[in-house]
Protein backbone atom coordinates (compact mmCIF):
# COMPACT_ATOMS: atom_id res chain seq x y z
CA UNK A 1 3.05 -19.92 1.62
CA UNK A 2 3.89 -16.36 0.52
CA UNK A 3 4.06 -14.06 3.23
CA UNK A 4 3.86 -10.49 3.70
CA UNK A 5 7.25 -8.53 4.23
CA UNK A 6 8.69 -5.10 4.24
CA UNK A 7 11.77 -3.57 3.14
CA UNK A 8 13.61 -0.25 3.25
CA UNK A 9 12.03 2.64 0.91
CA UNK A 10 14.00 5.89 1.62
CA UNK A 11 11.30 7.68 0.28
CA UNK A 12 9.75 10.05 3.23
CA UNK A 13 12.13 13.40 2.96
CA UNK A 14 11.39 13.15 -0.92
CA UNK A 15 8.01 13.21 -0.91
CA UNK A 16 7.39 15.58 2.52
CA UNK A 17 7.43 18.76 0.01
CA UNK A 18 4.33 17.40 -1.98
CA UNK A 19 1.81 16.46 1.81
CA UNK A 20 0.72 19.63 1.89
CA UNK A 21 -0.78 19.68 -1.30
CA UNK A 22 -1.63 15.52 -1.41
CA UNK A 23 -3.95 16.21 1.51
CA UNK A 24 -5.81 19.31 0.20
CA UNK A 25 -6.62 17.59 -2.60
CA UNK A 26 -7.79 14.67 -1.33
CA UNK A 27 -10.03 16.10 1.11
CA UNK A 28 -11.39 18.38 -1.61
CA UNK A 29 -11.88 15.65 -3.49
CA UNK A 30 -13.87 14.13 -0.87
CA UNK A 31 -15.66 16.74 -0.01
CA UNK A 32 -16.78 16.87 -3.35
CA UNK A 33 -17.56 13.25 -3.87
CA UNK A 34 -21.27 12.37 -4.90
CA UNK A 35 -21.07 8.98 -4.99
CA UNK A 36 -20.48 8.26 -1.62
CA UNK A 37 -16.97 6.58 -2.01
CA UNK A 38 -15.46 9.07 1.11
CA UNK A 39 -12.58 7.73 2.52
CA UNK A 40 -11.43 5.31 -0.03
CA UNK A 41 -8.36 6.02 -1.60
CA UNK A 42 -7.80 7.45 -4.96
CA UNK A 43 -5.65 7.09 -8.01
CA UNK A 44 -2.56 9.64 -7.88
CA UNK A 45 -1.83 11.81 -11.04
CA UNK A 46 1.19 13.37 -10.07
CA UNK A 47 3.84 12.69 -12.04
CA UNK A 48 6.62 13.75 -10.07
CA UNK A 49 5.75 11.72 -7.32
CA UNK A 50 5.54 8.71 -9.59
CA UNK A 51 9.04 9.95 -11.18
CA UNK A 52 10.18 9.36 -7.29
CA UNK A 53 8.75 6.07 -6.34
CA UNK A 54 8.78 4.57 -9.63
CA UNK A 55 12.48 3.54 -9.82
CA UNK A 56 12.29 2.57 -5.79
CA UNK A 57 9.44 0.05 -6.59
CA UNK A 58 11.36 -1.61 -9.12
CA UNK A 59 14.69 -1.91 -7.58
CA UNK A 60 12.88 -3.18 -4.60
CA UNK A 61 10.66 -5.67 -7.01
CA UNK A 62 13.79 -6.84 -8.92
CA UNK A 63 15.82 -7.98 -5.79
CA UNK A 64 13.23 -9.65 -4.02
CA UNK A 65 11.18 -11.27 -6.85
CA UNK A 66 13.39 -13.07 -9.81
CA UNK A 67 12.33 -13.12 -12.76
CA UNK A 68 10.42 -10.42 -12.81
CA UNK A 69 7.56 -10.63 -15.03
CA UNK A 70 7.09 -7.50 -17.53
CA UNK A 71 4.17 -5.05 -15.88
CA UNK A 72 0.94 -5.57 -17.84
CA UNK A 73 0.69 -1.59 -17.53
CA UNK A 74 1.76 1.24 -16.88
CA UNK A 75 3.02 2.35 -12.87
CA UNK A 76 0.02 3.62 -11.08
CA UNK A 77 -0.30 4.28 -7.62
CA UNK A 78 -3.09 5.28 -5.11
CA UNK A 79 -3.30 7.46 -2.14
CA UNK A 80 -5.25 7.31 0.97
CA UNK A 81 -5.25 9.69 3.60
CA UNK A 82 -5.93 9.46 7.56
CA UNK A 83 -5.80 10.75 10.83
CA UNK A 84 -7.70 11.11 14.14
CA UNK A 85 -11.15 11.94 12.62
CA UNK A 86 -10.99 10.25 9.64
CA UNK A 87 -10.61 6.67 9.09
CA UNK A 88 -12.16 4.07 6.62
CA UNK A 89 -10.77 0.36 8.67
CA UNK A 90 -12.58 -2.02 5.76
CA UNK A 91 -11.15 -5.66 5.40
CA UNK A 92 -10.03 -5.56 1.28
CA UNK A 93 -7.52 -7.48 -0.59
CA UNK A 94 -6.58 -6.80 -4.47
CA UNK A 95 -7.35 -9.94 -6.29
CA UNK A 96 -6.95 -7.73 -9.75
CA UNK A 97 -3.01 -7.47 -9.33
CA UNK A 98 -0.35 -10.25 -8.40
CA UNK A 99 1.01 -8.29 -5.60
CA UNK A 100 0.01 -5.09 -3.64
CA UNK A 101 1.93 -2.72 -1.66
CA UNK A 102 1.64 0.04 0.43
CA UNK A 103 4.04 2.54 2.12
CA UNK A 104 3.52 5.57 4.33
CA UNK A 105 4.36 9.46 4.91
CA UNK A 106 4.13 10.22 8.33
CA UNK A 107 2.93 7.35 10.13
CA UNK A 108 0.91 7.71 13.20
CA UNK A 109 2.98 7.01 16.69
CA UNK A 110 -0.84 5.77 18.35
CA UNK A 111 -2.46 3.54 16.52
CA UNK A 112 -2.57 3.60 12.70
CA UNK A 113 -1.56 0.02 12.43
CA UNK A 114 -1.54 -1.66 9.36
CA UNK A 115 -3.76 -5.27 10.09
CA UNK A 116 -3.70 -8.39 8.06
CA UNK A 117 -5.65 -11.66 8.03
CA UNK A 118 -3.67 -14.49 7.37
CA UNK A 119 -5.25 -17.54 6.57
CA UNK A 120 -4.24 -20.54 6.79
CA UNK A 121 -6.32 -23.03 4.45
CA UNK A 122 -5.62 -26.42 5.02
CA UNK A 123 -6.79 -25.66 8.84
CA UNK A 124 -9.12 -22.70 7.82
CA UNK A 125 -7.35 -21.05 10.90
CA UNK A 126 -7.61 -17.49 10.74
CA UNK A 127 -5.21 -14.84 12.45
CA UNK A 128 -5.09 -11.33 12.49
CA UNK A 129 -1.54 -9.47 12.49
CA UNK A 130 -0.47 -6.19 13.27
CA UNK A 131 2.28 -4.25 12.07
CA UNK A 132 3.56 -1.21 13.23
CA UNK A 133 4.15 0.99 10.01
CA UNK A 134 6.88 3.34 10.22
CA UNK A 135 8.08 5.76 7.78
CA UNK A 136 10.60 4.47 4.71
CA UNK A 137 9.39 0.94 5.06
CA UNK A 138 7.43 -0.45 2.21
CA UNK A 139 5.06 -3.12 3.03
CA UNK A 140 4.57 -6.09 0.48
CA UNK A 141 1.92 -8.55 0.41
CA UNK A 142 0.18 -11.02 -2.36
CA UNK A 143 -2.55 -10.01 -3.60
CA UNK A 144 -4.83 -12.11 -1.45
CA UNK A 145 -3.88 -10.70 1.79
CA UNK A 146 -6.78 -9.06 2.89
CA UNK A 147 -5.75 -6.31 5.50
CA UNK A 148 -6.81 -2.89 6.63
CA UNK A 149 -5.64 0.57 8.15
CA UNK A 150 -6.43 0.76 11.81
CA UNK A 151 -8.04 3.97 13.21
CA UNK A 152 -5.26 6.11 14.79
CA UNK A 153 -4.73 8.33 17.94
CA UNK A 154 -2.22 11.08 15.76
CA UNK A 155 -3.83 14.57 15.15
CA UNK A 156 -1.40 14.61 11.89
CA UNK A 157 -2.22 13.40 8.57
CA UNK A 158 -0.67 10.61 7.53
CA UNK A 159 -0.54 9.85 3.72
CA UNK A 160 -0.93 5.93 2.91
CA UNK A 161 0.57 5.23 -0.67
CA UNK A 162 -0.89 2.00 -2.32
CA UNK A 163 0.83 0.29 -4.97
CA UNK A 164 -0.14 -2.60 -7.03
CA UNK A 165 1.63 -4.74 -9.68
CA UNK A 166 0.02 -6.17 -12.38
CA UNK A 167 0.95 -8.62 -15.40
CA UNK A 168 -0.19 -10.11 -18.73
CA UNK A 169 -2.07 -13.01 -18.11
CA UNK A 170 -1.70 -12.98 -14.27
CA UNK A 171 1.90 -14.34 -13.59
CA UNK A 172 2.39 -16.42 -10.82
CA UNK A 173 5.61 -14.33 -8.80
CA UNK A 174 8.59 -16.06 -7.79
CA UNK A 175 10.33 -14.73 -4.19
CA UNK A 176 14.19 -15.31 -4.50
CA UNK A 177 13.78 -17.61 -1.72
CA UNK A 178 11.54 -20.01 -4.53
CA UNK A 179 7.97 -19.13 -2.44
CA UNK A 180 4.90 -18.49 -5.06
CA UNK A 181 2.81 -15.54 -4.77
């Protein structure tokens, strides 16, 4: 059974000049949401971010998944921000991509965890997991995986990054270790 993993994603000093700006936007964005969708996260435009992680995801794809199917489109990525006050801790998966994958700038030190329910069907045991998040880790999971962001204790923002890889007529993934996803 595919399980979820994380690797190294040097990504953190990179993207620490673009916060600032990330989480004015998003909180003007949700201040000025009218269809009640506050606190979910929202597609990123900005294209020098994406210049940034782009290449990252793929190198990290390519070495841990062989052969890589072709993307069905092109790289998009989401963005989610939290801290003390605000916090949206819903149970979701992404049964519209193959594989999902999230990374952070700034993790919390309290709290902030990143939880996932593994199930286990055959028994129809459930188990909840919890995993630290730390900066310059990204954190890959099939799509099925359903997980959440835990409330945390930091006064800081921390920005959560969501990725998700998609492909024509949803490919079945291959770990280099033979293990479907």
């Amino acid at each position: 059974m595919a399980e979820p993993f994380s690797v190294d994603f040097p990504v953190r000093d990179k993207l620490l000049p673009f916060k600032e700006r990330l989480v004015n936007g998003y909180y003007e964005a949700w201040a000025n949401d009218k269809d009640g969708g506050r606190g979910y996260s929202r597609e990123l435009f900005n294209d020098e971010i994406k210049r940034i992680v782009e290449p990252l995801w793929m190198e990290a794809l390519n070495y841990h998944f062989h052969p890589l199917p072709k993307p069905a489109d092109k790289f998009r990525m989401f963005v989610y921000i939290q801290n003390h006050r605000t916090n949206r801790a819903v149970w979701h998966n992404h049964p519209e991509a193959e594989l999902n994958a999230v990374f952070y700038l700034d993790a919390p030190k309290k709290g902030g965890e990143l939880e996932l329910l593994t199930v286990e069907p055959s028994g129809a045991i459930f188990e909840k997991q919890k995993l630290k998040v730390e900066d310059n880790k990204l954190y890959i999971m099939p799509f099925w995986t359903y997980h959440r962001p835990l409330p945390q204790e930091d006064t800081l923002d921390r920005v959560c990054f969501n990725i998700q890889y998609h492909t024509e007529n949803k490919k079945r993934l291959i770990q280099r270790n033979g293990i479907f996803w």
